[in-house]
Protein backbone atom coordinates (compact mmCIF):
# COMPACT_ATOMS: atom_id res chain seq x y z
CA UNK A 1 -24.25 8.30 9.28
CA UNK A 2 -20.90 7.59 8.50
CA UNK A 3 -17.49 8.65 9.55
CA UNK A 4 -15.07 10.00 7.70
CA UNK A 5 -11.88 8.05 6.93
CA UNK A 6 -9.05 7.89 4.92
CA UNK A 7 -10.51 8.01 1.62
CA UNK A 8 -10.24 4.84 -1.02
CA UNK A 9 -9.91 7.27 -3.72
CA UNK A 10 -10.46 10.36 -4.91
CA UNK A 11 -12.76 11.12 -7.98
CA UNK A 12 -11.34 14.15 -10.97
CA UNK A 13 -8.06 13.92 -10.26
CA UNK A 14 -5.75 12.26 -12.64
CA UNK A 15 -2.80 10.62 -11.06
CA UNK A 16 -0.16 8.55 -13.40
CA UNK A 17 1.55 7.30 -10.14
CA UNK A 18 -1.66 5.65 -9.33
CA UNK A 19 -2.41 3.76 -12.77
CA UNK A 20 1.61 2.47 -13.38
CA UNK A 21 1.75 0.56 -10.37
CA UNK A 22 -1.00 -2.02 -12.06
CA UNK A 23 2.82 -2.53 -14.90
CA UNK A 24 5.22 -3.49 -11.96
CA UNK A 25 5.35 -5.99 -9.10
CA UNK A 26 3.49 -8.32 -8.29
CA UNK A 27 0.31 -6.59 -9.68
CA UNK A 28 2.07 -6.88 -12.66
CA UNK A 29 1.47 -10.35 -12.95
CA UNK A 30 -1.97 -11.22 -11.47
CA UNK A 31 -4.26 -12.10 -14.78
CA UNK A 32 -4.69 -10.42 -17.68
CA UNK A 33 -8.55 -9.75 -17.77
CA UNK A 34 -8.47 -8.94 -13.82
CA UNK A 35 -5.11 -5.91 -14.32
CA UNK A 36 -6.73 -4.73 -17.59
CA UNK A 37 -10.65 -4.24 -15.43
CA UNK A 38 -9.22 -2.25 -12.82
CA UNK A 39 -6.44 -0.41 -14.86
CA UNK A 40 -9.72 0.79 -17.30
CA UNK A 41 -11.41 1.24 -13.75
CA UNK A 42 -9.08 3.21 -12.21
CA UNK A 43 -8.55 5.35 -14.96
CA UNK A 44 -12.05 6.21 -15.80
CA UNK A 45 -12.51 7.24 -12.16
CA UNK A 46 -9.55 9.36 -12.46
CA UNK A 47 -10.93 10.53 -15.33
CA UNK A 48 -14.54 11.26 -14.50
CA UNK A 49 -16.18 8.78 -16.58
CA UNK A 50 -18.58 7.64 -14.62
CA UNK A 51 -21.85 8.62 -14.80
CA UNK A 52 -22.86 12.03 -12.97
CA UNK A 53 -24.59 11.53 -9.94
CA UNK A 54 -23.38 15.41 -7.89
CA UNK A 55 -23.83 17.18 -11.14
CA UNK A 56 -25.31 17.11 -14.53
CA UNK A 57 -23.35 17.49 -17.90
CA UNK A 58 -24.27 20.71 -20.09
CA UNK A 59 -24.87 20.01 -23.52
CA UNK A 60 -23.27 22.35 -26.18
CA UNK A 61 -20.24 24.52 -26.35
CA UNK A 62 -21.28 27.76 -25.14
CA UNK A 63 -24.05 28.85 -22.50
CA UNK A 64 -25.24 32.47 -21.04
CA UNK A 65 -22.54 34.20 -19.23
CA UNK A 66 -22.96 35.97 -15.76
CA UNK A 67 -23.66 39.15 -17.46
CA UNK A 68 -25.73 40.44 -20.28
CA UNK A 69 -24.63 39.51 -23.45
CA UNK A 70 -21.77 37.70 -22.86
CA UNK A 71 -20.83 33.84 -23.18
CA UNK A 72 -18.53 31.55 -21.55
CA UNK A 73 -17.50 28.12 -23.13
CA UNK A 74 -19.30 25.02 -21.29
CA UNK A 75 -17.06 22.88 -19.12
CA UNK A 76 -18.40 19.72 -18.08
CA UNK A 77 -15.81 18.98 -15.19
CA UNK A 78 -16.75 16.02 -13.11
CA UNK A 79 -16.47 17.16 -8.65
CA UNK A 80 -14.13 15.71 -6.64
CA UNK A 81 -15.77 13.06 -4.67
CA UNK A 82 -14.11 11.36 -1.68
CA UNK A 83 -15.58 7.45 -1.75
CA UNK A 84 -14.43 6.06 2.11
CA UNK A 85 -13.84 2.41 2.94
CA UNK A 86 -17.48 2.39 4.07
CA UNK A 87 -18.92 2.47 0.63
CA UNK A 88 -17.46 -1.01 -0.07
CA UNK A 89 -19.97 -2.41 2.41
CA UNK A 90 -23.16 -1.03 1.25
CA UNK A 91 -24.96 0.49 -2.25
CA UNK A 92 -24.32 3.90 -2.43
CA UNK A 93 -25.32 4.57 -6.06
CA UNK A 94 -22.45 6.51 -6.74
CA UNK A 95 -22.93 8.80 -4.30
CA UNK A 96 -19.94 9.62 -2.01
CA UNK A 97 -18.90 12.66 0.16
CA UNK A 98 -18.33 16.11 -1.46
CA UNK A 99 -16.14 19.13 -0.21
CA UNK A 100 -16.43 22.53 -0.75
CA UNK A 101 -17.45 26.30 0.37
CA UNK A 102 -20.84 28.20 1.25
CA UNK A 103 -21.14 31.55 1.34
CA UNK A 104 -23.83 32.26 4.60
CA UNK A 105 -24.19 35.78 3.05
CA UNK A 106 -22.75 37.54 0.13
CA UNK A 107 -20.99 39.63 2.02
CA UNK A 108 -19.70 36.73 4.21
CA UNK A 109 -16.38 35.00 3.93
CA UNK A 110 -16.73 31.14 2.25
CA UNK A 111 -16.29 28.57 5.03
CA UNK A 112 -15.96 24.78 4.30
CA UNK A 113 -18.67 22.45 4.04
CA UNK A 114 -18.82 18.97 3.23
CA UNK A 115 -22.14 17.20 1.92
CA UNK A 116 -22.64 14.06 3.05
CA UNK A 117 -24.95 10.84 1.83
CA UNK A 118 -27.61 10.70 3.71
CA UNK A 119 -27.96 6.39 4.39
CA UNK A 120 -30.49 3.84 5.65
CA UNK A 121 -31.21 0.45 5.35
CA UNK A 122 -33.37 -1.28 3.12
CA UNK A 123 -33.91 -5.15 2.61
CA UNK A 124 -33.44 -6.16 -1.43
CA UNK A 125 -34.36 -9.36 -2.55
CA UNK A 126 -32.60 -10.90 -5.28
CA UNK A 127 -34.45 -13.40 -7.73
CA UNK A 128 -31.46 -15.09 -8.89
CA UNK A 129 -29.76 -15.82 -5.36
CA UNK A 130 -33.15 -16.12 -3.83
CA UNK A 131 -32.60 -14.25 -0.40
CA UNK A 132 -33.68 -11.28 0.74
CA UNK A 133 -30.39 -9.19 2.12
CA UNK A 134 -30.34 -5.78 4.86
CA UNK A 135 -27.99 -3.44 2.76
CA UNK A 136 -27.15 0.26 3.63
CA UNK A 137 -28.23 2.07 0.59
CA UNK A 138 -29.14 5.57 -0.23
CA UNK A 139 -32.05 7.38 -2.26
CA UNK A 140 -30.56 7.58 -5.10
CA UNK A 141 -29.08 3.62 -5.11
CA UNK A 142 -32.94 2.63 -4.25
CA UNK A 143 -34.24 4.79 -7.51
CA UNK A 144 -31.67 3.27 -9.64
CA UNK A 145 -32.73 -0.40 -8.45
CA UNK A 146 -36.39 0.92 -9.18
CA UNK A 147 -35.65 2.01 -12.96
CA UNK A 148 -33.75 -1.35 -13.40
CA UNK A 149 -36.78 -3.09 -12.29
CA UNK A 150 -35.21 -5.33 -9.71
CA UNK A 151 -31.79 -5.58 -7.95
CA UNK A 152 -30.40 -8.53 -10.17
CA UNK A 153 -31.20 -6.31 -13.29
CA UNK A 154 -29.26 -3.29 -11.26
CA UNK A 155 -26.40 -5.26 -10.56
CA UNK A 156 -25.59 -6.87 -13.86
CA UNK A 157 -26.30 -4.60 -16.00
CA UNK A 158 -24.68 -1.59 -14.45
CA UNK A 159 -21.17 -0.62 -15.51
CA UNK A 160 -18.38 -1.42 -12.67
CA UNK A 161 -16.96 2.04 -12.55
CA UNK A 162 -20.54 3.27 -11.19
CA UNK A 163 -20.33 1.14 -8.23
CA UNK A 164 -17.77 2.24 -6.23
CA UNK A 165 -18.60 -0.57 -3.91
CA UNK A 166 -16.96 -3.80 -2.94
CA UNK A 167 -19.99 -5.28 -1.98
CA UNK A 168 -21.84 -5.10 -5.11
CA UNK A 169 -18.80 -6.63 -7.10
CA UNK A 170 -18.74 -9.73 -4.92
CA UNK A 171 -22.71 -9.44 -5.38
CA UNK A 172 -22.22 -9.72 -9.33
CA UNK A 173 -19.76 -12.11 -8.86
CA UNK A 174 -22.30 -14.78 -7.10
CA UNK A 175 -25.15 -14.00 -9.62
CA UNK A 176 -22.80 -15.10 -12.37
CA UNK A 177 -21.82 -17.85 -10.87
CA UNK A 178 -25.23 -19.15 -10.09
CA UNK A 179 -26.63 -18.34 -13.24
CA UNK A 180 -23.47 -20.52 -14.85
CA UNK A 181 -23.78 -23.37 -12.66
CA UNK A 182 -27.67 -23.40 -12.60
CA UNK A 183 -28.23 -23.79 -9.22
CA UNK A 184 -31.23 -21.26 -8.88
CA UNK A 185 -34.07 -22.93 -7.29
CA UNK A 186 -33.02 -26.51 -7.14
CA UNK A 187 -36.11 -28.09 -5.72
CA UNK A 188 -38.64 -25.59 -8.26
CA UNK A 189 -37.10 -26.51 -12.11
CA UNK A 190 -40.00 -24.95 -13.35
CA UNK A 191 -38.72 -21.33 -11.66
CA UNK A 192 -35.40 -22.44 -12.17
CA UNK A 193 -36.10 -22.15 -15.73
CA UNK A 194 -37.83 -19.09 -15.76
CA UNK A 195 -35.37 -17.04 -14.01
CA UNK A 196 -32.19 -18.55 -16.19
CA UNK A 197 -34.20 -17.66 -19.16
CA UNK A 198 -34.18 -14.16 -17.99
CA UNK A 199 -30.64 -13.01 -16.74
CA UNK A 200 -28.80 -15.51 -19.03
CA UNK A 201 -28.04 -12.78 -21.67
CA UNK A 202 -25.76 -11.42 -18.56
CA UNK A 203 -23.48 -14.30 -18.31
CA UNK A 204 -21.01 -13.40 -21.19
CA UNK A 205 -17.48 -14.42 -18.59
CA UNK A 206 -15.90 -17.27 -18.63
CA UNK A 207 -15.39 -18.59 -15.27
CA UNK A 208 -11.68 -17.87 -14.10
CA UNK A 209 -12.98 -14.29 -14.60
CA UNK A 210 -16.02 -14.62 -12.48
CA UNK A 211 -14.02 -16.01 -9.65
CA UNK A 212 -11.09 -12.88 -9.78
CA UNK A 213 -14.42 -10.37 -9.81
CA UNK A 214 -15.79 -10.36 -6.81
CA UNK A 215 -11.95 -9.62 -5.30
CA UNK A 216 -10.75 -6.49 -4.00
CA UNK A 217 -7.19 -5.37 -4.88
CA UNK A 218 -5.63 -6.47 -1.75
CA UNK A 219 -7.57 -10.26 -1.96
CA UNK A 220 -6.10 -10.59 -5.43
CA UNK A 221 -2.68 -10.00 -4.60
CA UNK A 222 -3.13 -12.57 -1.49
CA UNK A 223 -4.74 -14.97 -4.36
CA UNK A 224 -1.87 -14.56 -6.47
CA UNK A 225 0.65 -15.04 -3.79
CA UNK A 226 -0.49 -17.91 -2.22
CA UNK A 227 -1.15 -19.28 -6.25
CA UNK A 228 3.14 -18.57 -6.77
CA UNK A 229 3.93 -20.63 -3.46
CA UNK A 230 2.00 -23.27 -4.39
CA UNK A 231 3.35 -23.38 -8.19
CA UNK A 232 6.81 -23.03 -6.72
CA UNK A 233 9.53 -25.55 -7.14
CA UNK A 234 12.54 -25.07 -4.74
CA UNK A 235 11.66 -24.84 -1.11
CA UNK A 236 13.99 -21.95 0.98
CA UNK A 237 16.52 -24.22 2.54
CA UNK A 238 15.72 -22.45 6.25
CA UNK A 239 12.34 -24.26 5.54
CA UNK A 240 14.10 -28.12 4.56
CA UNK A 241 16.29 -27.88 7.82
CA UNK A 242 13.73 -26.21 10.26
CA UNK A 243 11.42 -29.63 8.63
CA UNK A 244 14.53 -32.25 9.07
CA UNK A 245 15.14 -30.85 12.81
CA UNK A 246 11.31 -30.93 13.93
CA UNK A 247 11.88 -34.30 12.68
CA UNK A 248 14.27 -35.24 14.35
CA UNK A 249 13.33 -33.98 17.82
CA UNK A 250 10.07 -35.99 17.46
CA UNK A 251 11.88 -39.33 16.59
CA UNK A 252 14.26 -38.82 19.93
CA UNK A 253 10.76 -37.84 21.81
CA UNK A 254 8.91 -41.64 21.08
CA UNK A 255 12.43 -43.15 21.78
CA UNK A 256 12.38 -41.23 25.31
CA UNK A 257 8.57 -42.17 25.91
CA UNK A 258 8.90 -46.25 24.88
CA UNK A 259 10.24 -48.57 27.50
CA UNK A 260 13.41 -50.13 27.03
CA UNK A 261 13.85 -54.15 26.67
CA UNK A 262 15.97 -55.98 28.55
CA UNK A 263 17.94 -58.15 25.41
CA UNK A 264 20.26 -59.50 27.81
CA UNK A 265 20.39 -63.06 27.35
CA UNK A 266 18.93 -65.53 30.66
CA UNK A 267 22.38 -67.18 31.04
CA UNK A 268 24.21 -64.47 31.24
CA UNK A 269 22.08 -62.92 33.49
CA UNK A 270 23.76 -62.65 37.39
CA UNK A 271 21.95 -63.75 40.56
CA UNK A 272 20.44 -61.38 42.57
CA UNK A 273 22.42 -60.67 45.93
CA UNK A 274 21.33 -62.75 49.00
CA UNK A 275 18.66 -60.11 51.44
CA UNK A 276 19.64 -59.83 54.96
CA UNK A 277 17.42 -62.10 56.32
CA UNK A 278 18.37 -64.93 54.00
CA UNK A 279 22.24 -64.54 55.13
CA UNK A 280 21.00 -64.67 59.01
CA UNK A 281 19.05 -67.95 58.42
CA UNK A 282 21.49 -69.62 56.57
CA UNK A 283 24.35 -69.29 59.57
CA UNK A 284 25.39 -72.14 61.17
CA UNK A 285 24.59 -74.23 58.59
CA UNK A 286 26.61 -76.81 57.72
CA UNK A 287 28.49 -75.79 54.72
């Protein structure tokens, strides 16, 4: 069971604020194909886009109303669903948490309720990346795995905005990859093969774009940033001197540590001063 956090985001509920900050800053100017897939993302999430998963779209324009002869227009309005930072780490199938009221009786006030997903673990194996993986998944996830006939199929085939998930993003990412490098199965070419053969109609990115998928927003902007420093010319001038002065210190450390030589020259050197017992022998002598 999980707990509830602050949510990620928030499904049906359109919020400009949320989509212009992908036009300024430094999200601004991460790549092109990486702003433009989370921009559409974001927005069909905001949107309700997705596919249903809490409710099922009416077809037609009008339906039975609550009394007898009478109709009311059909309003397909996706539910609010609250997606917390633990859906990132497992396969959820679109499931997330849902609030609302329940009436105990009819004559009973509404109180609040929310439904939660009910989870468990399950071990997926994955023909293209050849390991079988524990992944916290729910009912749902595991029937949608089912009618894609195999995880690989589920995860590259479904649209991104059904994920809501982290986890399957970075898995997509490192199918690609291995299917564009082909190095499935490198002792087996026979299998190796086979399963390119089978997924290859799935590798349709070119390969800046596969590495930026499998990032979250916050790894991105870290990418980007430490991409900037590196492309940077000029150096803060704090940085230069702090650099010159560690220098420095270092030089005057070895100098301390070395022993000095003596570069006087053997002339010039003095005699040492007579000892004690020298100057008591050498009394009386005849001089």
């Amino acid at each position: 069971m999980t707990s509830v956090v602050i949510p990620k985001y928030i499904t049906g509920f359109v919020n400009p604020r949320v989509l212009r900050r992908w036009r300024v800053g430094i999200r601004a100017r991460l790549p092109d194909h990486y702003r433009q897939r989370m921009y559409k993302m974001e927005e069909d999430n905001q949107e309700g886009r997705a596919t249903p998963v809490h409710y099922e779209n009416e077809s037609g324009i009008w339906k039975p109303g609550r009394y007898k002869d009478t109709l009311v227009p059909v309003q397909n309005r996706p539910i609010p669903v609250i997606y917390p930072a633990e859906a990132d780490l497992g396969l959820w199938g679109g499931e997330g948490i849902v609030k609302g009221f329940v009436k105990r009786r009819e004559t009973a006030p509404r109180a609040p309720k929310m439904w939660m997903p009910r989870l468990r673990k399950a071990v997926l194996y994955s023909e293209i990346l050849d390991k079988h993986m524990s992944i916290t998944v729910t009912e749902s996830a595991l029937l949608l795995i089912e009618d894609a006939y195999g995880l690989d199929n589920y995860i590259l085939q479904t649209p991104e905005v059904d994920f809501h998930s982290n986890l399957a993003l970075k898995l997509k990412a490192k199918m690609l990859e291995t299917l564009m490098d082909k190095s499935l199965y490198p002792n087996d070419q026979a299998k190796r093969e086979k399963i390119y053969n089978k997924y290859k109609r799935y590798v349709t990115y070119s390969r800046e774009e596969i590495e930026w998928l499998g990032l979250s927003e916050q790894e991105a902007i870290a990418k980007q940033e430490a991409i900037e420093k590196k492309q940077a010319k000029s150096r803060p001038l704090k940085e230069i001197f702090a650099e010159q002065h560690l220098k420095d210190l270092t030089e005057k450390e070895k100098e301390l540590t070395l022993p000095q030589k003596d570069n006087t020259p053997v002339e010039s050197q003095s005699e040492p001063a007579p000892s004690t017992f020298s100057r008591l022998t050498s009394w009386g002598k005849k001089r």
